[in-house]
C-alpha atoms as a PDB file:
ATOM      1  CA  UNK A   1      -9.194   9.714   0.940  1.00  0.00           C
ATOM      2  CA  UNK A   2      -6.858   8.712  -2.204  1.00  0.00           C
ATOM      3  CA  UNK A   3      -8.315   6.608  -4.990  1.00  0.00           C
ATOM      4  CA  UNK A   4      -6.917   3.628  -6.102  1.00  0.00           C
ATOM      5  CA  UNK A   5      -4.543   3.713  -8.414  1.00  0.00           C
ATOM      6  CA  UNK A   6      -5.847   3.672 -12.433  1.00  0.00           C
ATOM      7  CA  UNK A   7      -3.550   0.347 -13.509  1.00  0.00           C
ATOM      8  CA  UNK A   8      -5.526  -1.892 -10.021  1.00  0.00           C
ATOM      9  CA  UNK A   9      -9.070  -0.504 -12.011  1.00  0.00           C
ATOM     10  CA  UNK A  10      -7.452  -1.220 -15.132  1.00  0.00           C
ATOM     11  CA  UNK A  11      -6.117  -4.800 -14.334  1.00  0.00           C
ATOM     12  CA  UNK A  12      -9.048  -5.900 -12.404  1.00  0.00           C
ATOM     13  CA  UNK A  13     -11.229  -4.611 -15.380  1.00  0.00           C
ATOM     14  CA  UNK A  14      -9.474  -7.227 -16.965  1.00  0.00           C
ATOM     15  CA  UNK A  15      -9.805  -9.696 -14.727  1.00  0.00           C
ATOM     16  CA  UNK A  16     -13.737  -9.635 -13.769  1.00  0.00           C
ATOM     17  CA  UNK A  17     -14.487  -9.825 -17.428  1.00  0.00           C
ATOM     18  CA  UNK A  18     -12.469 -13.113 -17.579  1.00  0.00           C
ATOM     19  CA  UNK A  19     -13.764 -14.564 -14.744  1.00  0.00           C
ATOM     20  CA  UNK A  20     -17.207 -13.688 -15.541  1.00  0.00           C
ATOM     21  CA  UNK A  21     -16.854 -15.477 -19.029  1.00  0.00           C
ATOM     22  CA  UNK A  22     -15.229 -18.544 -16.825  1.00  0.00           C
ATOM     23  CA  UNK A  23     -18.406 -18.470 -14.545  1.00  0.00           C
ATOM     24  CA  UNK A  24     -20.698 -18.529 -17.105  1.00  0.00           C
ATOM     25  CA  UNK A  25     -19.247 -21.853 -18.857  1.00  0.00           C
ATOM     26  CA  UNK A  26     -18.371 -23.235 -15.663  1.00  0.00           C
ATOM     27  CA  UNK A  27     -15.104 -23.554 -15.718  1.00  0.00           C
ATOM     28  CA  UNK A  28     -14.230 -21.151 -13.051  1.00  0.00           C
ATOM     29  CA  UNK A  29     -10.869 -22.920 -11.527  1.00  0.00           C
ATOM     30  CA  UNK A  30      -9.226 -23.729 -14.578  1.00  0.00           C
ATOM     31  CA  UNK A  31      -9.678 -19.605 -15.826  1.00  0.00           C
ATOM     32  CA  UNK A  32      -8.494 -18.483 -12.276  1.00  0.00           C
ATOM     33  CA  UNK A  33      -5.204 -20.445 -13.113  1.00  0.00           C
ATOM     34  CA  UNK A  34      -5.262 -19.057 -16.039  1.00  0.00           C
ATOM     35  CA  UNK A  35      -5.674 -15.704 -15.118  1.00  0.00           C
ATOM     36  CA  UNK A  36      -3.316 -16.268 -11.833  1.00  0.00           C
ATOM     37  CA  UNK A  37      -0.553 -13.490 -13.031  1.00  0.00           C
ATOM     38  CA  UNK A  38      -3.424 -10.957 -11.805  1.00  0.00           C
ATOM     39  CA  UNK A  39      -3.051 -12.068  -8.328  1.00  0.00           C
ATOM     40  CA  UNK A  40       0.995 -11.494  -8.803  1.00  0.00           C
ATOM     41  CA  UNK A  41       1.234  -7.802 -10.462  1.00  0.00           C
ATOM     42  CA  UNK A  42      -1.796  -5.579  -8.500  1.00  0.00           C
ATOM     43  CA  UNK A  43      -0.420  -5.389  -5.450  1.00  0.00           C
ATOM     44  CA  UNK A  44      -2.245  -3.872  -2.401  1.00  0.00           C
ATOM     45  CA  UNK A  45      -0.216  -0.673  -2.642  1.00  0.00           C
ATOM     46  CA  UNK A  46      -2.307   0.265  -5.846  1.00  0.00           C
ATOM     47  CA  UNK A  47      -5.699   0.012  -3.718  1.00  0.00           C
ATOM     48  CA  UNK A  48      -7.153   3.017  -1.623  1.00  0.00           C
ATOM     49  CA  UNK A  49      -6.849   2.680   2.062  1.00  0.00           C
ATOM     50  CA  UNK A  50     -10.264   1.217   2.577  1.00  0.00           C
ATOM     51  CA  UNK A  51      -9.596  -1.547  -0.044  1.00  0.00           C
ATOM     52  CA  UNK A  52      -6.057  -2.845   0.752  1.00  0.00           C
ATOM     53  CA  UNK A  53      -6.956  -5.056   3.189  1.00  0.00           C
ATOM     54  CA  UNK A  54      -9.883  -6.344   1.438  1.00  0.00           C
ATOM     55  CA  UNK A  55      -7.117  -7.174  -1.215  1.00  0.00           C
ATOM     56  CA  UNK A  56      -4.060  -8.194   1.124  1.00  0.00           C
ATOM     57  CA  UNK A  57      -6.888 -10.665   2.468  1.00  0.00           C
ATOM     58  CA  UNK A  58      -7.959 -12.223  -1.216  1.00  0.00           C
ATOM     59  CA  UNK A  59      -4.135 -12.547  -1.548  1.00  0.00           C
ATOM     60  CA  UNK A  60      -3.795 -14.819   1.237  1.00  0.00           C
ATOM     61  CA  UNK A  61      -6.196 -17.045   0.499  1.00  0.00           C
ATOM     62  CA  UNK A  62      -4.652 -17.397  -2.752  1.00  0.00           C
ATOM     63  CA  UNK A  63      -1.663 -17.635  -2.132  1.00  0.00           C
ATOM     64  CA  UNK A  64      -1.853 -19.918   1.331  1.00  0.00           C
ATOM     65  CA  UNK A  65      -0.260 -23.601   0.221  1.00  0.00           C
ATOM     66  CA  UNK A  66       2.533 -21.829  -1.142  1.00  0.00           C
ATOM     67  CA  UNK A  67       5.152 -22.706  -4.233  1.00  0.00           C
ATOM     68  CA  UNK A  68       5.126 -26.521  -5.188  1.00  0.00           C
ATOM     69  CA  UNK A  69       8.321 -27.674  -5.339  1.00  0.00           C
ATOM     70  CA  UNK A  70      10.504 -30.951  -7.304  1.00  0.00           C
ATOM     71  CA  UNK A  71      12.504 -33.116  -5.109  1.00  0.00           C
ATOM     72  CA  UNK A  72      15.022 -31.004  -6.357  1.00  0.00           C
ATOM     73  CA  UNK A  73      13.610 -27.973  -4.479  1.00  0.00           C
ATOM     74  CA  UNK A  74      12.809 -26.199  -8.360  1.00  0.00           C
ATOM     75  CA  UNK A  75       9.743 -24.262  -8.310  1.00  0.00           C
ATOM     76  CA  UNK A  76       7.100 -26.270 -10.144  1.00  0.00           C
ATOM     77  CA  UNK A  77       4.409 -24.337  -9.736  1.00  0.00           C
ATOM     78  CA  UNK A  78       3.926 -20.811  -8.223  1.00  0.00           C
ATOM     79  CA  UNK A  79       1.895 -19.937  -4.883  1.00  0.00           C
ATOM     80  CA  UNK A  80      -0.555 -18.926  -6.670  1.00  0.00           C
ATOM     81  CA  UNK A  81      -1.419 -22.126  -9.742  1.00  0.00           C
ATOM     82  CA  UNK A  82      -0.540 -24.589  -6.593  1.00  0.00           C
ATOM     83  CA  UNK A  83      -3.042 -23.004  -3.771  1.00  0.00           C
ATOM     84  CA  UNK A  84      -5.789 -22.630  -6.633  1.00  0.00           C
ATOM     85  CA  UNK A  85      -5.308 -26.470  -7.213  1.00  0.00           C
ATOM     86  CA  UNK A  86      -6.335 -27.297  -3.795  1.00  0.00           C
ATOM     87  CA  UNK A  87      -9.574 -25.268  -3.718  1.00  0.00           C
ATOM     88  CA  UNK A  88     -12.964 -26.773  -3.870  1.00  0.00           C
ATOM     89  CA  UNK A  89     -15.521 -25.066  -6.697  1.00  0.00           C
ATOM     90  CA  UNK A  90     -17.358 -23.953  -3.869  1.00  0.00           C
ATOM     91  CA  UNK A  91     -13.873 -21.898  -2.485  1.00  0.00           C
ATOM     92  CA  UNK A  92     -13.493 -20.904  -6.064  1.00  0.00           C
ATOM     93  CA  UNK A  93     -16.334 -19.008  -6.456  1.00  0.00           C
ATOM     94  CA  UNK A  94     -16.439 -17.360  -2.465  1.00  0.00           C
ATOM     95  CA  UNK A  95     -13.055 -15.991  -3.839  1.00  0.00           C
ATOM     96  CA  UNK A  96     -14.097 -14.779  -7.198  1.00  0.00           C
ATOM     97  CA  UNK A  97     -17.480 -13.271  -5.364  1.00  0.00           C
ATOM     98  CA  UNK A  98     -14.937 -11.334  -3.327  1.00  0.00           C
ATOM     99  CA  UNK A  99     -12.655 -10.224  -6.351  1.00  0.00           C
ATOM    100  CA  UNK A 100     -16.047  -8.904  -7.870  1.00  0.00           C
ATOM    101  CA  UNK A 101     -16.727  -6.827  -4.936  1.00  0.00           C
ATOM    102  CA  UNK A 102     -13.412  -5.466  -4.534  1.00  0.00           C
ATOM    103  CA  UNK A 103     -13.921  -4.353  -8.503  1.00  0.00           C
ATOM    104  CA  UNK A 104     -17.416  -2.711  -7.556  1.00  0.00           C
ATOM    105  CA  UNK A 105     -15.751  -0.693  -4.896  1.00  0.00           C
ATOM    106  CA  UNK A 106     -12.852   0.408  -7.221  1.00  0.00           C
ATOM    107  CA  UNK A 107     -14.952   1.049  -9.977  1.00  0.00           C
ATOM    108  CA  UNK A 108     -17.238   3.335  -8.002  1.00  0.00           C
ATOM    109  CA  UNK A 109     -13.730   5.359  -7.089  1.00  0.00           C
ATOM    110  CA  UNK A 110     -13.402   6.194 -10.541  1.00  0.00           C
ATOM    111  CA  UNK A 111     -17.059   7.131 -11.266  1.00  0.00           C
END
């Protein structure tokens, strides 16, 4: 069975200690928005076999309500920033509980 790929270990390195900072201070939803690039650039293709579902599945939950758009029909705020806004603290954390598992799992690849 492949690995997953160095840069989804590397970028969800990144991401874990962010969130964990976030968590701490409880400000969890505002860092997720923060950090919502993350959710954009690993794609599931980076992840071994067993883990790209587990991904493709964190990635649509948050990216469900889709990009808010102006009466204009201009983006105002990506899939991503605009599906966070509508979660509950409670959602917040179930997702960033599943991030952190899908790190533990990557992280053991590498070890």
């Amino acid at each position: 069975m492949k690995k997953s790929n160095i840069f989804a270990y590397i970028e969800l390195t990144k991401l874990v200690e962010e969130l964990k900072v976030a968590g701490e201070s409880g400000r969890l939803k505002q860092k997720l928005k923060s950090q919502s690039a993350y959710f954009n650039i690993i794609e599931p293709r980076y992840f071994s076999e067993g883990l790209i579902n587990e991904w493709e599945s964190v990635l649509s939950v948050i990216k469900q309500k889709g990009a808010k758009l102006s009466d204009e029909g201009k983006v105002v705020s990506n899939a991503v920033s605009n599906t966070i806004d509508h979660l509950s603290d409670k959602e917040c954390q179930l997702l960033v509980d599943k991030v952190y598992s899908i790190y533990d799992q990557v992280k053991k690849e590498f070890q």
